[in-house]
PDB file of N, CA and C in Angstrom:
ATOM      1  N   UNK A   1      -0.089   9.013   7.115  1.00  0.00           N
ATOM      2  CA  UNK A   1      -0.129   7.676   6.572  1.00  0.00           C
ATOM      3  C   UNK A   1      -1.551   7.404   6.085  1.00  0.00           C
ATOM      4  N   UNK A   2      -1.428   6.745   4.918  1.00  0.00           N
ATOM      5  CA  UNK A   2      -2.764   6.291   4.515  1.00  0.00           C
ATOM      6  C   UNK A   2      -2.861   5.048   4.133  1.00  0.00           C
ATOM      7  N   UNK A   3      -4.315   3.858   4.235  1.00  0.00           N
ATOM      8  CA  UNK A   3      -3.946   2.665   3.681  1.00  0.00           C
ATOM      9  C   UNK A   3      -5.333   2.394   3.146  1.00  0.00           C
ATOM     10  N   UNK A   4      -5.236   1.648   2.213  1.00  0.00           N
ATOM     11  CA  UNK A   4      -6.174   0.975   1.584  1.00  0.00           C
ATOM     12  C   UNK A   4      -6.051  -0.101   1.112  1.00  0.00           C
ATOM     13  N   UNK A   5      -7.256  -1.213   0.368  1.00  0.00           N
ATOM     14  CA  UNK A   5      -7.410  -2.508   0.880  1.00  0.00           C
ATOM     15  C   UNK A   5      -7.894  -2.865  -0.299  1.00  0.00           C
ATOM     16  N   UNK A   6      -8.177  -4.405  -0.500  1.00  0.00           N
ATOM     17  CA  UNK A   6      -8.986  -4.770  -1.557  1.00  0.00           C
ATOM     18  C   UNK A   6      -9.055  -6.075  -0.789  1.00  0.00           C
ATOM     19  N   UNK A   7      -9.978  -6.980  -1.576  1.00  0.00           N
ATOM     20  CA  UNK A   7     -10.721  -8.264  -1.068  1.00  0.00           C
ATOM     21  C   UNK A   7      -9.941  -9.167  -0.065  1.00  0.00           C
ATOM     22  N   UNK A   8      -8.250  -9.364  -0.304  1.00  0.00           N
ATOM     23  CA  UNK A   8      -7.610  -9.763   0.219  1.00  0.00           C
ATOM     24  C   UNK A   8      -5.991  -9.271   0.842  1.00  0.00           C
ATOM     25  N   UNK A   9      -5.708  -9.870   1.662  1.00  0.00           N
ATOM     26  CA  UNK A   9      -4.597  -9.184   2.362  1.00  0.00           C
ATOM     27  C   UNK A   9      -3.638  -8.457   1.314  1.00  0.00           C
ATOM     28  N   UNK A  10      -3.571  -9.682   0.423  1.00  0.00           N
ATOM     29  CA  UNK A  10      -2.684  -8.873  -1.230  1.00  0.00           C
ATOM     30  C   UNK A  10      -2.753  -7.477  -1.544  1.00  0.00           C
ATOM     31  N   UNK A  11      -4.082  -6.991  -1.154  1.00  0.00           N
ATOM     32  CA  UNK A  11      -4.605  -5.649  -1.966  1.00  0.00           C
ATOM     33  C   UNK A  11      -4.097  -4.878  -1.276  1.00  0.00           C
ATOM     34  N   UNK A  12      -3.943  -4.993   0.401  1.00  0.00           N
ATOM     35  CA  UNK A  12      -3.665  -3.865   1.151  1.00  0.00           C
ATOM     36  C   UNK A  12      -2.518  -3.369   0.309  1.00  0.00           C
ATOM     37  N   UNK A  13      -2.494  -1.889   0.865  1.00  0.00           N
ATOM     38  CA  UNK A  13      -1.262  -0.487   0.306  1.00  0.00           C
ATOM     39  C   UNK A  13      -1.489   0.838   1.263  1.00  0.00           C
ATOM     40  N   UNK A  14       0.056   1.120   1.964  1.00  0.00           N
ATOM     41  CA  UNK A  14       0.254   1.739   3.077  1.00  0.00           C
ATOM     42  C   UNK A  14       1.052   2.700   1.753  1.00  0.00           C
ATOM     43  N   UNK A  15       0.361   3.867   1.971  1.00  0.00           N
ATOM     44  CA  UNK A  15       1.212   5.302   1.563  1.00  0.00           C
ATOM     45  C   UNK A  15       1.781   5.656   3.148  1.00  0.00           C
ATOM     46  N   UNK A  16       2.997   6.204   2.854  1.00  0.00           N
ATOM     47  CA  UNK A  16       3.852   6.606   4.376  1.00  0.00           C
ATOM     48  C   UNK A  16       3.692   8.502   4.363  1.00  0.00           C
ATOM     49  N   UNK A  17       4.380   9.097   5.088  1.00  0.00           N
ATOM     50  CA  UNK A  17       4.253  10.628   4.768  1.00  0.00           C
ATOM     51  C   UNK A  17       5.172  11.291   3.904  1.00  0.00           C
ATOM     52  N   UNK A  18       6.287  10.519   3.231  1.00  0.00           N
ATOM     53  CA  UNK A  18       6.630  10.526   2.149  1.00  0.00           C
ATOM     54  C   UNK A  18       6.676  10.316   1.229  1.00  0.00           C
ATOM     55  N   UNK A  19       5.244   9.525   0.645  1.00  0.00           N
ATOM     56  CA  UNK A  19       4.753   9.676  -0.435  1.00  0.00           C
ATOM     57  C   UNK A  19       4.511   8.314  -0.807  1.00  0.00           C
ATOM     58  N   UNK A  20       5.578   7.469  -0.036  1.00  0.00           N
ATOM     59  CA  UNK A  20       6.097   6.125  -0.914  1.00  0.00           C
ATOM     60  C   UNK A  20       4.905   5.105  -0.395  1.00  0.00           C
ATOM     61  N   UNK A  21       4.430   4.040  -1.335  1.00  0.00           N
ATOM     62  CA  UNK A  21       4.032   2.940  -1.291  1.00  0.00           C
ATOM     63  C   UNK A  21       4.332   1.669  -1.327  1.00  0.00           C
ATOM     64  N   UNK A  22       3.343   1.203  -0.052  1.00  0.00           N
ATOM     65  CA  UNK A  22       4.276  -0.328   0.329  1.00  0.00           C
ATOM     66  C   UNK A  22       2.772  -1.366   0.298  1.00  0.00           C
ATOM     67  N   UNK A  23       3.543  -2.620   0.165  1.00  0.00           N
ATOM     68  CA  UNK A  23       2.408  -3.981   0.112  1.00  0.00           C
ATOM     69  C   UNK A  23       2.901  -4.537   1.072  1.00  0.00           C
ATOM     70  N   UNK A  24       1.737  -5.506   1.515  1.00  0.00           N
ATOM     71  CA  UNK A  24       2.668  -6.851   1.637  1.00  0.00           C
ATOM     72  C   UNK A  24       3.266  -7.665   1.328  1.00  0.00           C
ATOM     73  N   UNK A  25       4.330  -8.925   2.051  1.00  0.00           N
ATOM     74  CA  UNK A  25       5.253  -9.776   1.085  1.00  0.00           C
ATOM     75  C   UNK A  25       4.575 -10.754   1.628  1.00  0.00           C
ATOM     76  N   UNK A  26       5.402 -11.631   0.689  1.00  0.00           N
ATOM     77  CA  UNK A  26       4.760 -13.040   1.257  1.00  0.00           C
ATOM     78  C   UNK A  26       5.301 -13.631   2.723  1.00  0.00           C
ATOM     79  N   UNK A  27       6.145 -13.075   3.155  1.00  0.00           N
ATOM     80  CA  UNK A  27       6.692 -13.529   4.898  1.00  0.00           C
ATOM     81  C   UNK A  27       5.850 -12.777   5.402  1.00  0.00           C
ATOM     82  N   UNK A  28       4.741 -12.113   5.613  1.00  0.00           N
ATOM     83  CA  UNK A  28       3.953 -10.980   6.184  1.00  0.00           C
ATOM     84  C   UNK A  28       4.367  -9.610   6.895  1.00  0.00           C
ATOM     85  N   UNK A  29       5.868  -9.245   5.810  1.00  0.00           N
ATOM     86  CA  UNK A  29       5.831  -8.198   6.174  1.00  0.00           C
ATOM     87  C   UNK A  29       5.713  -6.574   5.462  1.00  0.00           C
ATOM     88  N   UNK A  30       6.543  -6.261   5.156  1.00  0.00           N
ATOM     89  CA  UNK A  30       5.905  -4.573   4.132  1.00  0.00           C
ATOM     90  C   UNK A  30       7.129  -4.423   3.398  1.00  0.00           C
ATOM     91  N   UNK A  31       6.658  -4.402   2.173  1.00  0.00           N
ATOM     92  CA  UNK A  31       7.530  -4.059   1.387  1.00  0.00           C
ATOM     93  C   UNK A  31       7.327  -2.735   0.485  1.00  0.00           C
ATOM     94  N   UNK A  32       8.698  -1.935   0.369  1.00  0.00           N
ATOM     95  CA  UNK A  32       8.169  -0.535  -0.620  1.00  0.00           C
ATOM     96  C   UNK A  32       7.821  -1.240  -2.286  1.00  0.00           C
ATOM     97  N   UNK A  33       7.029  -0.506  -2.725  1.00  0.00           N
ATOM     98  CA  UNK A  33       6.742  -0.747  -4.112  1.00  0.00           C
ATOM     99  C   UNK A  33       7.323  -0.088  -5.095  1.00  0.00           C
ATOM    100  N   UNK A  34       8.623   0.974  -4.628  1.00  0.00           N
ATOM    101  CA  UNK A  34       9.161   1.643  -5.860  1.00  0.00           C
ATOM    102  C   UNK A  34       7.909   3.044  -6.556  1.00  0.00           C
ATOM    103  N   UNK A  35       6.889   3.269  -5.816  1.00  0.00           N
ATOM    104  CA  UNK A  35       6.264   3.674  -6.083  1.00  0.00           C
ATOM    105  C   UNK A  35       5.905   5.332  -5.385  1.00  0.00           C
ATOM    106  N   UNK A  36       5.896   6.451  -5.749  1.00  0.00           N
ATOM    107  CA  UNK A  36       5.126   7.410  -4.900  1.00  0.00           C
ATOM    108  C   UNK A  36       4.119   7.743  -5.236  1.00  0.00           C
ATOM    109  N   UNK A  37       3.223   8.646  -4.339  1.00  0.00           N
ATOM    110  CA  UNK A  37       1.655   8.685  -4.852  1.00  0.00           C
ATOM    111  C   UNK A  37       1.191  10.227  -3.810  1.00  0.00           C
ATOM    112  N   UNK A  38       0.946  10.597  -4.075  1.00  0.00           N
ATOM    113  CA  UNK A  38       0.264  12.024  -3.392  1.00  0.00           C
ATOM    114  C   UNK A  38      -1.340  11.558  -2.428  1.00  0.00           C
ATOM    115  N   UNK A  39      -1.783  10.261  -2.905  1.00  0.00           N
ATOM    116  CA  UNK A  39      -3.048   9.775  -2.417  1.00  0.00           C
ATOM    117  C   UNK A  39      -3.193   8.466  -2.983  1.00  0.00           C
ATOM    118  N   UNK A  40      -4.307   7.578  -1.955  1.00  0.00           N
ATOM    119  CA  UNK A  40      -4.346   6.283  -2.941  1.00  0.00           C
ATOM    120  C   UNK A  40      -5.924   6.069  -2.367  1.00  0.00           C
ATOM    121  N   UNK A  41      -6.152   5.479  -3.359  1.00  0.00           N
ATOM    122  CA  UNK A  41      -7.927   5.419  -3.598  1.00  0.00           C
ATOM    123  C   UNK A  41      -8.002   4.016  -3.697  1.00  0.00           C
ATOM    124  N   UNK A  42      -9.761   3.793  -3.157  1.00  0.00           N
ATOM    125  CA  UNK A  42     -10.070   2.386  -3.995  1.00  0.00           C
ATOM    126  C   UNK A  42     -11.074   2.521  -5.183  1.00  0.00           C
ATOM    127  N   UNK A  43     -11.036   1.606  -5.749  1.00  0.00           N
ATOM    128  CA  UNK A  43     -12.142   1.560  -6.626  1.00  0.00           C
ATOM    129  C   UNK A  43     -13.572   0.520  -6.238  1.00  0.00           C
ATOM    130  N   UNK A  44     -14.543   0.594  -7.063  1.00  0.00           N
ATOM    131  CA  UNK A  44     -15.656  -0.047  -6.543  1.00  0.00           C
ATOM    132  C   UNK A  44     -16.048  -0.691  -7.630  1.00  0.00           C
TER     133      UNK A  44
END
């Protein structure tokens, strides 16, 4: 599992060990993004 962040809770993003990416929702919990990713980075 990997996660990364940005200024606010919004930014967070949980890669799982299958690839897939999730946010948060607005009830505070995790939602998938339809998304896979091999790695997820931040920028600066």
């Amino acid at each position: 599992m990997q996660l990364v962040g940005g200024n606010f809770v919004d930014g967070m993003r949980v890669r799982d060990a299958d690839g897939a990416v999730w946010r948060r929702n607005s009830s505070g919990g995790w939602q998938e993004t339809g998304i896979l990713a091999s790695f997820l980075a931040t920028q600066q």
